[in-house]
C-alpha atoms as a PDB file:
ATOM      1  CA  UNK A   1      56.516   1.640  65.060  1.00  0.00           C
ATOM      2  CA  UNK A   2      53.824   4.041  63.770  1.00  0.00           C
ATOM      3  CA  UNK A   3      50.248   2.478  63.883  1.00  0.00           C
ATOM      4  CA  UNK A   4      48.026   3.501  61.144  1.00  0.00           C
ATOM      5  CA  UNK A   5      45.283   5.653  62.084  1.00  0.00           C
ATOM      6  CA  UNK A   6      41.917   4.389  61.983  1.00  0.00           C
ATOM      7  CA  UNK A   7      39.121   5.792  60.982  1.00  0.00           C
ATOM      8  CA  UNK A   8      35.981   6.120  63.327  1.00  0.00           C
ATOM      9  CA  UNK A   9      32.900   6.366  60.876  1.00  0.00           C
ATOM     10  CA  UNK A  10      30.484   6.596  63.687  1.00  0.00           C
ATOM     11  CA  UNK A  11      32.397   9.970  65.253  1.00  0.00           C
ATOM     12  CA  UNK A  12      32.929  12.296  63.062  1.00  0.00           C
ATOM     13  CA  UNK A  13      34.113   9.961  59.822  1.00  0.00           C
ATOM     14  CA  UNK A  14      32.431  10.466  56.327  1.00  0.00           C
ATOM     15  CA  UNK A  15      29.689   7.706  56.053  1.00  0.00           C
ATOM     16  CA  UNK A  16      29.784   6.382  52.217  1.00  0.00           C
ATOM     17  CA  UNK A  17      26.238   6.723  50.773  1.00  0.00           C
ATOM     18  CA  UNK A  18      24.860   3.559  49.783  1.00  0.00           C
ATOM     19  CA  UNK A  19      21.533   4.492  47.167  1.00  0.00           C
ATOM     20  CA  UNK A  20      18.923   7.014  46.996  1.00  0.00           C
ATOM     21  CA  UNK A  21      16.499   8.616  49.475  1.00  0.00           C
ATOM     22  CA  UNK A  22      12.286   8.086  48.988  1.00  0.00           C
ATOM     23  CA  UNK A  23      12.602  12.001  47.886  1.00  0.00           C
ATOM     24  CA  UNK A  24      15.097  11.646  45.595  1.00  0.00           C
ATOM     25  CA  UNK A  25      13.374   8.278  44.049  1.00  0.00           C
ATOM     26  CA  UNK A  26      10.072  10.393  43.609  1.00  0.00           C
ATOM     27  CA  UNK A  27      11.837  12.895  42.566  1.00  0.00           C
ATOM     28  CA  UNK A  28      13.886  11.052  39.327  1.00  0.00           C
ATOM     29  CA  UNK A  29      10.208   9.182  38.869  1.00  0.00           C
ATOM     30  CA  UNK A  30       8.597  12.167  38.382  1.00  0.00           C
ATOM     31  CA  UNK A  31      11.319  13.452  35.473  1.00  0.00           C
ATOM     32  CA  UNK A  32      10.530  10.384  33.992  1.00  0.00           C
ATOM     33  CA  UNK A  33       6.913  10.460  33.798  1.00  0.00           C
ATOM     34  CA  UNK A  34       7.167  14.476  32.967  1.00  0.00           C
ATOM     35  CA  UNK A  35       9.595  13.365  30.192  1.00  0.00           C
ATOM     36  CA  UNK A  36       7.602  10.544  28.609  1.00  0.00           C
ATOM     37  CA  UNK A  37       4.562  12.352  28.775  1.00  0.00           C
ATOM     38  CA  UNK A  38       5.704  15.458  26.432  1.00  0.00           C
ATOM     39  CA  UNK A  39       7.452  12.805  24.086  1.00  0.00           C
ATOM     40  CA  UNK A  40       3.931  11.113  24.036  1.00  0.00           C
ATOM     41  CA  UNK A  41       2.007  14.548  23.198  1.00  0.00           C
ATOM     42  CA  UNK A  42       4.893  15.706  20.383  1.00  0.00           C
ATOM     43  CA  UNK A  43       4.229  12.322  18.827  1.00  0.00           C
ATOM     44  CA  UNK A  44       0.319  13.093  19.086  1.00  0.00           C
ATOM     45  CA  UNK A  45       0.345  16.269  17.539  1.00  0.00           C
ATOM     46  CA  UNK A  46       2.886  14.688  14.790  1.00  0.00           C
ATOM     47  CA  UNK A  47       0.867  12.427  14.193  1.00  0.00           C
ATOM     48  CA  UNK A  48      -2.697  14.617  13.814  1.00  0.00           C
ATOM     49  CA  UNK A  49      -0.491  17.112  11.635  1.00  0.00           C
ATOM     50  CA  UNK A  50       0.685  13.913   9.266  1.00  0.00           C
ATOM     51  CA  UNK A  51      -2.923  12.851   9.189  1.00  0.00           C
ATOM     52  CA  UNK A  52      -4.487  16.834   8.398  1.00  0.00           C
ATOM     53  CA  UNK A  53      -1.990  17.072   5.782  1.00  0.00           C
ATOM     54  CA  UNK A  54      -2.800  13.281   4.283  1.00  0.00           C
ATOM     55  CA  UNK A  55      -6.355  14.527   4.658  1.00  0.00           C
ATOM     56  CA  UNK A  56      -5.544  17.838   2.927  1.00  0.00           C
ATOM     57  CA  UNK A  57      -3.535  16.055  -0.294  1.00  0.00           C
ATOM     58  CA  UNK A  58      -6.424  13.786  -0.727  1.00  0.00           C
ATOM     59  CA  UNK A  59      -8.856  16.475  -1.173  1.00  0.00           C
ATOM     60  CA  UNK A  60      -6.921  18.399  -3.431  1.00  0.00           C
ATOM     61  CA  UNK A  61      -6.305  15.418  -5.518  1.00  0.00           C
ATOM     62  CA  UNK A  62     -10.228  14.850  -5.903  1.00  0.00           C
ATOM     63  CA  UNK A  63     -10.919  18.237  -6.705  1.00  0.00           C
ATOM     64  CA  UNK A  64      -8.592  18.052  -9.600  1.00  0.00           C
ATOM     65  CA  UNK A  65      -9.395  15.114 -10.649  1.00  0.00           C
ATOM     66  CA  UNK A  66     -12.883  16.142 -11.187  1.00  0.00           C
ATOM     67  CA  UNK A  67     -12.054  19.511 -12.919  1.00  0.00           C
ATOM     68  CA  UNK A  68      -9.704  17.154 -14.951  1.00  0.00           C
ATOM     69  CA  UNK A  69     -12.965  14.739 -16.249  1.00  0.00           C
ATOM     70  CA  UNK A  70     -15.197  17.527 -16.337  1.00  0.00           C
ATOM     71  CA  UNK A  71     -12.872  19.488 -19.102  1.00  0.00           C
ATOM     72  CA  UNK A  72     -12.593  16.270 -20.790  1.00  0.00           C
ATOM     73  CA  UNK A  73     -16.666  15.717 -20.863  1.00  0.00           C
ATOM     74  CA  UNK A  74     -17.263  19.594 -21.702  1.00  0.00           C
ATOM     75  CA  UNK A  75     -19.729  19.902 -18.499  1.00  0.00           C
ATOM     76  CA  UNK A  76     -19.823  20.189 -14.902  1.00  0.00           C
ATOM     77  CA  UNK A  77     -20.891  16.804 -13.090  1.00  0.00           C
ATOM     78  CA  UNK A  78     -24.422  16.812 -12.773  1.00  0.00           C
ATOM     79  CA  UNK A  79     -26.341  15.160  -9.243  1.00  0.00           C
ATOM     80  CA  UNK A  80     -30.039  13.680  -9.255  1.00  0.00           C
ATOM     81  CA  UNK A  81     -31.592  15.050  -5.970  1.00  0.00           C
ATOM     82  CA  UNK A  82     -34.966  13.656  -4.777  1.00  0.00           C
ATOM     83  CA  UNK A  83     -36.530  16.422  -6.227  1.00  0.00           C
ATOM     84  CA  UNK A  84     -35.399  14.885  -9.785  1.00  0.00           C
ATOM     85  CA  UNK A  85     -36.417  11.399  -8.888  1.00  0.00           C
ATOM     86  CA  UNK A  86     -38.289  11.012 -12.539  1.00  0.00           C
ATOM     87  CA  UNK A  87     -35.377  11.795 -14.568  1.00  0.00           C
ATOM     88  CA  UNK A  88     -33.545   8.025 -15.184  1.00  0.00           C
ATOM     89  CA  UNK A  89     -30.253   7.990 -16.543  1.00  0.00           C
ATOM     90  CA  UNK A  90     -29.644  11.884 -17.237  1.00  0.00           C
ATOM     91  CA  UNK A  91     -27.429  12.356 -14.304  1.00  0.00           C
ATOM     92  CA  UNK A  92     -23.952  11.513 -13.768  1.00  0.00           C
ATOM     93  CA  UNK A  93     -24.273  10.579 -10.521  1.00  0.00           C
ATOM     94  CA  UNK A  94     -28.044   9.285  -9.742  1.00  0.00           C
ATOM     95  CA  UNK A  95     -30.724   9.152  -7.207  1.00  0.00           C
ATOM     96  CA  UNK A  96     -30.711   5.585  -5.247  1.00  0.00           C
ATOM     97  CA  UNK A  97     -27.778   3.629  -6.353  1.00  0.00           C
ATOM     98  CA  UNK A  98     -27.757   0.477  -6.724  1.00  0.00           C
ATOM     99  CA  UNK A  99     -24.832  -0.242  -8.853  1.00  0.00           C
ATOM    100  CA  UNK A 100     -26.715  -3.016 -10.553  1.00  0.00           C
ATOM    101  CA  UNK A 101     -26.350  -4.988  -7.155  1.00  0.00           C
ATOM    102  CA  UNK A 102     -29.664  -6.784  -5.456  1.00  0.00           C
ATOM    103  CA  UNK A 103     -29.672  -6.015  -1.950  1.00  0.00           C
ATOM    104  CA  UNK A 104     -26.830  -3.977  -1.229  1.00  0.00           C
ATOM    105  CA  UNK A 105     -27.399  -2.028   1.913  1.00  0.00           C
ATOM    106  CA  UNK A 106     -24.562  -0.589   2.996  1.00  0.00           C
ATOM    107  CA  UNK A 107     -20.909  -1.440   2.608  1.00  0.00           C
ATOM    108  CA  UNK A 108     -19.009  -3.241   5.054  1.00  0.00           C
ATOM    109  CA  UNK A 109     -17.447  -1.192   7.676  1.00  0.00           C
ATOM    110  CA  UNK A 110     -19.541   1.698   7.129  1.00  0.00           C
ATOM    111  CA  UNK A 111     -23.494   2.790   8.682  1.00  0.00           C
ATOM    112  CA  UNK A 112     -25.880   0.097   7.227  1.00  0.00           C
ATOM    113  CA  UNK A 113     -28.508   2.846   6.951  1.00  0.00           C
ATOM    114  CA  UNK A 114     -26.185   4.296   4.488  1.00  0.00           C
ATOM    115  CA  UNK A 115     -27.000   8.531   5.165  1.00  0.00           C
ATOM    116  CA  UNK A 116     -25.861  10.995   7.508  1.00  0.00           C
ATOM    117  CA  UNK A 117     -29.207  11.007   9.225  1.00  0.00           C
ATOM    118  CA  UNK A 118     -32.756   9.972   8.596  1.00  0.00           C
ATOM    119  CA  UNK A 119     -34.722  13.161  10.376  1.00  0.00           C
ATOM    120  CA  UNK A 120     -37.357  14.902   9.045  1.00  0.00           C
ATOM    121  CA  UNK A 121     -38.225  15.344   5.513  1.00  0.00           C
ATOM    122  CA  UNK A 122     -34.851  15.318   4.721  1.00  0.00           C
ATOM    123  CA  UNK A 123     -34.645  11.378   4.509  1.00  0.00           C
ATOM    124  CA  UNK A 124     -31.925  10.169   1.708  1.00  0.00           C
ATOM    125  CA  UNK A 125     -32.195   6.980   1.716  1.00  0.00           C
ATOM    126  CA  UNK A 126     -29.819   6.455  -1.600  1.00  0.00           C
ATOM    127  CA  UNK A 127     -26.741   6.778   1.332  1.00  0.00           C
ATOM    128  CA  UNK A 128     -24.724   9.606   0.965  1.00  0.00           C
ATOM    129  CA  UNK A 129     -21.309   7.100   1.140  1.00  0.00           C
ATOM    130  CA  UNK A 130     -22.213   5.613  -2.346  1.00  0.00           C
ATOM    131  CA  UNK A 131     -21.801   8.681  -4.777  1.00  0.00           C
ATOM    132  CA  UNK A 132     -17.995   9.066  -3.840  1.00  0.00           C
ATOM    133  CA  UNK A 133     -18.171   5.186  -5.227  1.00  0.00           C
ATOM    134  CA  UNK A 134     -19.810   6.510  -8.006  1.00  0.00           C
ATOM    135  CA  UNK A 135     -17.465   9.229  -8.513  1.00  0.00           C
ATOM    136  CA  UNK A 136     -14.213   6.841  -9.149  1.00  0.00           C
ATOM    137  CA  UNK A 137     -16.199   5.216 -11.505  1.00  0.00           C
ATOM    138  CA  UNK A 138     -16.490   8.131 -13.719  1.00  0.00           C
ATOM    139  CA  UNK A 139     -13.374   9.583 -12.976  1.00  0.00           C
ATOM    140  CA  UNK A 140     -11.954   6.063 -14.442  1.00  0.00           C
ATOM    141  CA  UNK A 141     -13.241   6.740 -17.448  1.00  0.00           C
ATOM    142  CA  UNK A 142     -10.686   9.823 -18.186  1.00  0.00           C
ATOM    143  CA  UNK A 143      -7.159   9.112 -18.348  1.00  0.00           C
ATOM    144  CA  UNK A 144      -6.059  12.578 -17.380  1.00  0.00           C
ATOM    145  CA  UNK A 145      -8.403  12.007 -14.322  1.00  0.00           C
ATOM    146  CA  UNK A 146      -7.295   8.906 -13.210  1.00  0.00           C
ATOM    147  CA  UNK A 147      -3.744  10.083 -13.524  1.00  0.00           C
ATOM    148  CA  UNK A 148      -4.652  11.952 -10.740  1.00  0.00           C
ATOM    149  CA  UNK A 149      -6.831   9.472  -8.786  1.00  0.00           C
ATOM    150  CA  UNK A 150      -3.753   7.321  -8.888  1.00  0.00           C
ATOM    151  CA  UNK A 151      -1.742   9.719  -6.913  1.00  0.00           C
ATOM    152  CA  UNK A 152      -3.670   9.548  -3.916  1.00  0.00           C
ATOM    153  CA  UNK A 153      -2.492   7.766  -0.813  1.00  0.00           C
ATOM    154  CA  UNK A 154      -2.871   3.972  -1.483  1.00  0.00           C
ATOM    155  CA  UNK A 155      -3.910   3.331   2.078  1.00  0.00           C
ATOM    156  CA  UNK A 156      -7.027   5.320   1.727  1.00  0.00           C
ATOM    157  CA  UNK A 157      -8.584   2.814  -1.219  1.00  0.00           C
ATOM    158  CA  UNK A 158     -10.640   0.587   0.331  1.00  0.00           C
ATOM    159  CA  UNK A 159     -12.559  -1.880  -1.256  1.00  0.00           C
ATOM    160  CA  UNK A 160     -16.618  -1.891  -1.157  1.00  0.00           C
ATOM    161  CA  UNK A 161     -18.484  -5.631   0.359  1.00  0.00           C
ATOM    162  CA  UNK A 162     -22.015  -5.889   0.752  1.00  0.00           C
ATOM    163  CA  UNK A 163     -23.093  -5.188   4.719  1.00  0.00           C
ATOM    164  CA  UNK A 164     -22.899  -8.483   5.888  1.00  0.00           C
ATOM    165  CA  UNK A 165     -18.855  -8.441   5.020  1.00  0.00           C
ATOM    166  CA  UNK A 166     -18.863 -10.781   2.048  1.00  0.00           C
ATOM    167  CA  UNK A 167     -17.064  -9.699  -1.462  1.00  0.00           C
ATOM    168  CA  UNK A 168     -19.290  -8.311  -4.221  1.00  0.00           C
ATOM    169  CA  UNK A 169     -21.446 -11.100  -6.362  1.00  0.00           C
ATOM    170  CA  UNK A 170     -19.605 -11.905  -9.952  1.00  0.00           C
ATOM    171  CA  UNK A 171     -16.176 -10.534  -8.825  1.00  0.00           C
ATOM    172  CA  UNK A 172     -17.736  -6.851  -9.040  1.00  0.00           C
ATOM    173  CA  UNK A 173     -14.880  -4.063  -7.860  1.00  0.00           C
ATOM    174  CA  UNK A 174     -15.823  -1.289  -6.968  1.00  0.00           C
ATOM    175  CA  UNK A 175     -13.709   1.068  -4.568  1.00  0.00           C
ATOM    176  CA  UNK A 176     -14.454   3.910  -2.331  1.00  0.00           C
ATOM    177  CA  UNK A 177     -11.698   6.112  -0.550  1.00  0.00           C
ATOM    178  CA  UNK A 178     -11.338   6.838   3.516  1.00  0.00           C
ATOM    179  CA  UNK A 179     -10.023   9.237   5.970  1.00  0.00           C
ATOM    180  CA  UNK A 180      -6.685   8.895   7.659  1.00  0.00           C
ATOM    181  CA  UNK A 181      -9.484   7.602  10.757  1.00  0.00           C
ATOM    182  CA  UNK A 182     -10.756   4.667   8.802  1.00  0.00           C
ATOM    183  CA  UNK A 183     -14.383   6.246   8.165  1.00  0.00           C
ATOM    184  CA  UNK A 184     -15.906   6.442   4.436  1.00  0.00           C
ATOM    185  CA  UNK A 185     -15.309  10.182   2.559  1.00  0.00           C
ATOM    186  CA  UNK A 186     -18.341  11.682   1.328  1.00  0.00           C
ATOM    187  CA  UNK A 187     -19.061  13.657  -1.661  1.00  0.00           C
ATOM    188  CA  UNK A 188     -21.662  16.510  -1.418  1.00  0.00           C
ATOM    189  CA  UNK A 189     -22.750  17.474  -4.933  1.00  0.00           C
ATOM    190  CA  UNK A 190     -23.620  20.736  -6.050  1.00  0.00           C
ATOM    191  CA  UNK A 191     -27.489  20.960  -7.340  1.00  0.00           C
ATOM    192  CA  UNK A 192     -29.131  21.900 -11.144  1.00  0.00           C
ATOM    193  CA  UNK A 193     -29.560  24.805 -11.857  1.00  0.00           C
ATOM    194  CA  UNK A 194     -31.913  26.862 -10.427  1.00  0.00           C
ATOM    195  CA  UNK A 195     -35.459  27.597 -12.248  1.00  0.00           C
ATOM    196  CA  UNK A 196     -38.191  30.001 -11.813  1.00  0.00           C
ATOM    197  CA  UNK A 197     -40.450  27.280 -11.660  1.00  0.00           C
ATOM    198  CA  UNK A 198     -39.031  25.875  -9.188  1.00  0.00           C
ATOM    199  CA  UNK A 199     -40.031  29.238  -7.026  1.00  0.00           C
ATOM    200  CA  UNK A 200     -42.021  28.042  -3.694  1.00  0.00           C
ATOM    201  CA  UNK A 201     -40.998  24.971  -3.647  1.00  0.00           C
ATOM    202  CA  UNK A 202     -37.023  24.606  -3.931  1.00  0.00           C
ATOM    203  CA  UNK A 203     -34.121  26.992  -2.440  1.00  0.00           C
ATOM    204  CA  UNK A 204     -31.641  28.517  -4.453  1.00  0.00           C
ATOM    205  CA  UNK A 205     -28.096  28.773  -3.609  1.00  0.00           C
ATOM    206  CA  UNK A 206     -25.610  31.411  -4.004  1.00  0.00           C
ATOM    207  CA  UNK A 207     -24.585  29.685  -6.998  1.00  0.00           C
ATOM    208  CA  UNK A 208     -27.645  29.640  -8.789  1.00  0.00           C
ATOM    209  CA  UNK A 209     -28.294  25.864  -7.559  1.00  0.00           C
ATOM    210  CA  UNK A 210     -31.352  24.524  -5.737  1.00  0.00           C
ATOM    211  CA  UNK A 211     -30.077  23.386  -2.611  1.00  0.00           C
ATOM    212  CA  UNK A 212     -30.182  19.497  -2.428  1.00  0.00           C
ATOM    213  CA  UNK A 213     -31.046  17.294   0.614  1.00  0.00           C
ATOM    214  CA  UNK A 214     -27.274  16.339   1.100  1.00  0.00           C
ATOM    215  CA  UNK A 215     -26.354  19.984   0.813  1.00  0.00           C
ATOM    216  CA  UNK A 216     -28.741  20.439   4.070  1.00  0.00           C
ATOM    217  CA  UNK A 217     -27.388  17.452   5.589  1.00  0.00           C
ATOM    218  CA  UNK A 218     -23.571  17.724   5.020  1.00  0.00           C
ATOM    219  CA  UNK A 219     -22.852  21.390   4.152  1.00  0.00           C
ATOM    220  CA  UNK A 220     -23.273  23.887   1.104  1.00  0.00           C
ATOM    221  CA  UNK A 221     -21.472  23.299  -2.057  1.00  0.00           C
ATOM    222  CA  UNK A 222     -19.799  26.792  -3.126  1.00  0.00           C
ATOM    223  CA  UNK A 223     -19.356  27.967  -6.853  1.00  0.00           C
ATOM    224  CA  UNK A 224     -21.278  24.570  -8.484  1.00  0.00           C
ATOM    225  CA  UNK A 225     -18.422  22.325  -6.918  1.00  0.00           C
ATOM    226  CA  UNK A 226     -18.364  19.329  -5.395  1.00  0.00           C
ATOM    227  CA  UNK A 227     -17.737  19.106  -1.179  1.00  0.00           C
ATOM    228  CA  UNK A 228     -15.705  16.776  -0.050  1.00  0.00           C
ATOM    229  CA  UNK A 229     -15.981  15.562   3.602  1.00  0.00           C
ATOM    230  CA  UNK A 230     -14.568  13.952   6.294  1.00  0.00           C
ATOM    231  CA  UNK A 231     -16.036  12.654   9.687  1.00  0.00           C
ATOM    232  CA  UNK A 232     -12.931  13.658  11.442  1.00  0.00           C
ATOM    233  CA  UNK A 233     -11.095  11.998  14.399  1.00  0.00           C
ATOM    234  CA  UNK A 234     -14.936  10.989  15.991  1.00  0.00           C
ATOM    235  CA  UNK A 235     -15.843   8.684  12.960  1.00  0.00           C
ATOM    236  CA  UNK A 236     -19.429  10.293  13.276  1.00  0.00           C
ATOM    237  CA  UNK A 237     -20.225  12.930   9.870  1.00  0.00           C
ATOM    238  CA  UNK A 238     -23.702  13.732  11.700  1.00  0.00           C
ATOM    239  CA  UNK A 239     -26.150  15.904  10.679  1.00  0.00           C
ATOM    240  CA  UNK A 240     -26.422  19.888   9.849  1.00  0.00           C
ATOM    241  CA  UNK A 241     -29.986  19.712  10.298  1.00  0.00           C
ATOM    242  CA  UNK A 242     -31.155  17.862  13.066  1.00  0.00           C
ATOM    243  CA  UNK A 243     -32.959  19.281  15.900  1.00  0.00           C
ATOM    244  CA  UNK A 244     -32.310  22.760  14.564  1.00  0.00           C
ATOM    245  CA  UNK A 245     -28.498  22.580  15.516  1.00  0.00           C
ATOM    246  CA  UNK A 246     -28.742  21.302  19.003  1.00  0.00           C
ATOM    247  CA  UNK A 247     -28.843  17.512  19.280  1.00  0.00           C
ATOM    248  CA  UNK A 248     -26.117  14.912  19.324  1.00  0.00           C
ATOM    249  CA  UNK A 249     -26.366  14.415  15.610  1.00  0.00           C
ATOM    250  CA  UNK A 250     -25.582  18.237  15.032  1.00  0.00           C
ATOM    251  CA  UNK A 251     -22.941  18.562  17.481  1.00  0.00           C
ATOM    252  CA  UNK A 252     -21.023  15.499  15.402  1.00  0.00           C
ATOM    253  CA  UNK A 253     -20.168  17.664  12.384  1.00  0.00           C
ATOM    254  CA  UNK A 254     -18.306  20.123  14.529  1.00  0.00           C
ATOM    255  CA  UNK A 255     -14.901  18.201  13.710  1.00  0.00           C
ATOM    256  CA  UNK A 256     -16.148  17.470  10.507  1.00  0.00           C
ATOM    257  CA  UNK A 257     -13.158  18.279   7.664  1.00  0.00           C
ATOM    258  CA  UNK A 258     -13.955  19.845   4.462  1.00  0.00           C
ATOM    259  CA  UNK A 259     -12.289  20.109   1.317  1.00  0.00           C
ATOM    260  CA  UNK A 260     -13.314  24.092   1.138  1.00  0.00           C
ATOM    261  CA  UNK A 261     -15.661  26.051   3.793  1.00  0.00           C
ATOM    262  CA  UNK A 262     -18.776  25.102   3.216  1.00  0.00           C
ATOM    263  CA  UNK A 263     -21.678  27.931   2.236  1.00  0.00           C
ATOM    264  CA  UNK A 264     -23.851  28.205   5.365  1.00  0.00           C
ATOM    265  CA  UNK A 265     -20.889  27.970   7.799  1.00  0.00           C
END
């Protein structure tokens, strides 16, 4: 009778493998990690390019929305600068708003002091965050304007409250708009026109504008029109102006995101 042949897996026989060596464990891990890290920065940069291009519709949306009001009022929008604090009520959008609201000093979720930056004598204390507020207002008052406020991206409306977090007194609405971050837009409006007795004591744009404090603080209007801005990814709008270009409050505008390139930069 044949006997069947036995195997001897210590001498010479093929050993079965039973799992994976410490290299080959690191180096599967290490595919892993490699792989979920460029899936994480493809969905990074998707998502930065989904919010430059939300960022980008909602500027052009404002900027025709206010050529669309300003055809149907037959002017430009005008903007009462602290040099024009003695003129009451013939500006569109004026010095120190108040909005017909005792103590309002900021609104909720935004910098109580209400301005880019108190330095100098370039102090606006009317808070550079209300006169994009003031802006829907008007632009509410046009239909062919609002048409095109109401194409904007809902989730950027956000609704004003007084600092302390509470709703408006006697069920006042009032809305302002926000970047794809969650920080306030602001509006930078374009100065009167320039005069020649306003030589020595005022500059004069490109434009033929005196050059107002938010113009200093935020960035040049070009061509008489409104600036539209955005804090960027940091939050923080800053300053233009502080320090002469070299303190923390400068170096925040650098991702600052405008609706055109602004004058001086």
């Amino acid at each position: 009778m044949n006997q069947p042949k036995i195997h001897n897996l210590q001498r010479g026989g093929v050993r079965r493998r039973g799992g994976f060596s410490l290299i080959e464990l690191v180096v599967v891990v290490g595919v892993i990690i490699s792989l979920i890290s460029l899936v994480l920065a493809v969905s990074t940069l998707l998502i930065q390019a989904n919010e430059s291009r939300q960022l980008e519709a909602a500027f052009a949306n404002l900027n025709t929305a206010v050529q669309e009001y300003e055809q149907a009022i037959g002017r430009p929008l005008t903007y009462q600068d602290r040099s024009e604090q003695g003129v009451r009520g013939a500006y569109d959008i004026p010095y120190n708003i108040d909005f017909g609201i005792n103590g309002l000093e900021g609104f909720y979720g935004f910098n109580g002091a209400g301005e880019a930056c108190n330095c100098g004598s370039n102090s606006d204390s009317h808070g550079w965050e209300k006169s994009i507020v003031r802006l829907f207002q008007l632009l509410a008052r046009t239909e062919s304007a609002e048409e095109v406020v109401a194409k904007l991206d809902p989730s950027l409306f956000v609704p004003v409250k007084l600092a302390n977090g509470l709703a408006l007194p006697n069920n006042q609405a009032l809305t302002t708009l926000v970047d794809p971050w969650g920080a306030a837009i602001g509006v930078v409006m374009p100065g009167r026109k320039w005069r020649d007795s306003d030589l020595g004591n005022l500059d004069i744009d490109s434009d033929g504008t005196i050059r107002t404090s938010m113009e200093i603080k935020l960035g040049v209007c070009r061509n008489g029109q409104p600036l539209f801005v955005s804090s960027g990814p940091d939050g923080d709008i800053g300053c233009l102006d502080c320090a002469g270009g070299s303190s923390a409050r400068f170096e925040a505008t650098i991702d600052n995101v405008y609706s055109y390139t602004p004058e001086n930069q």
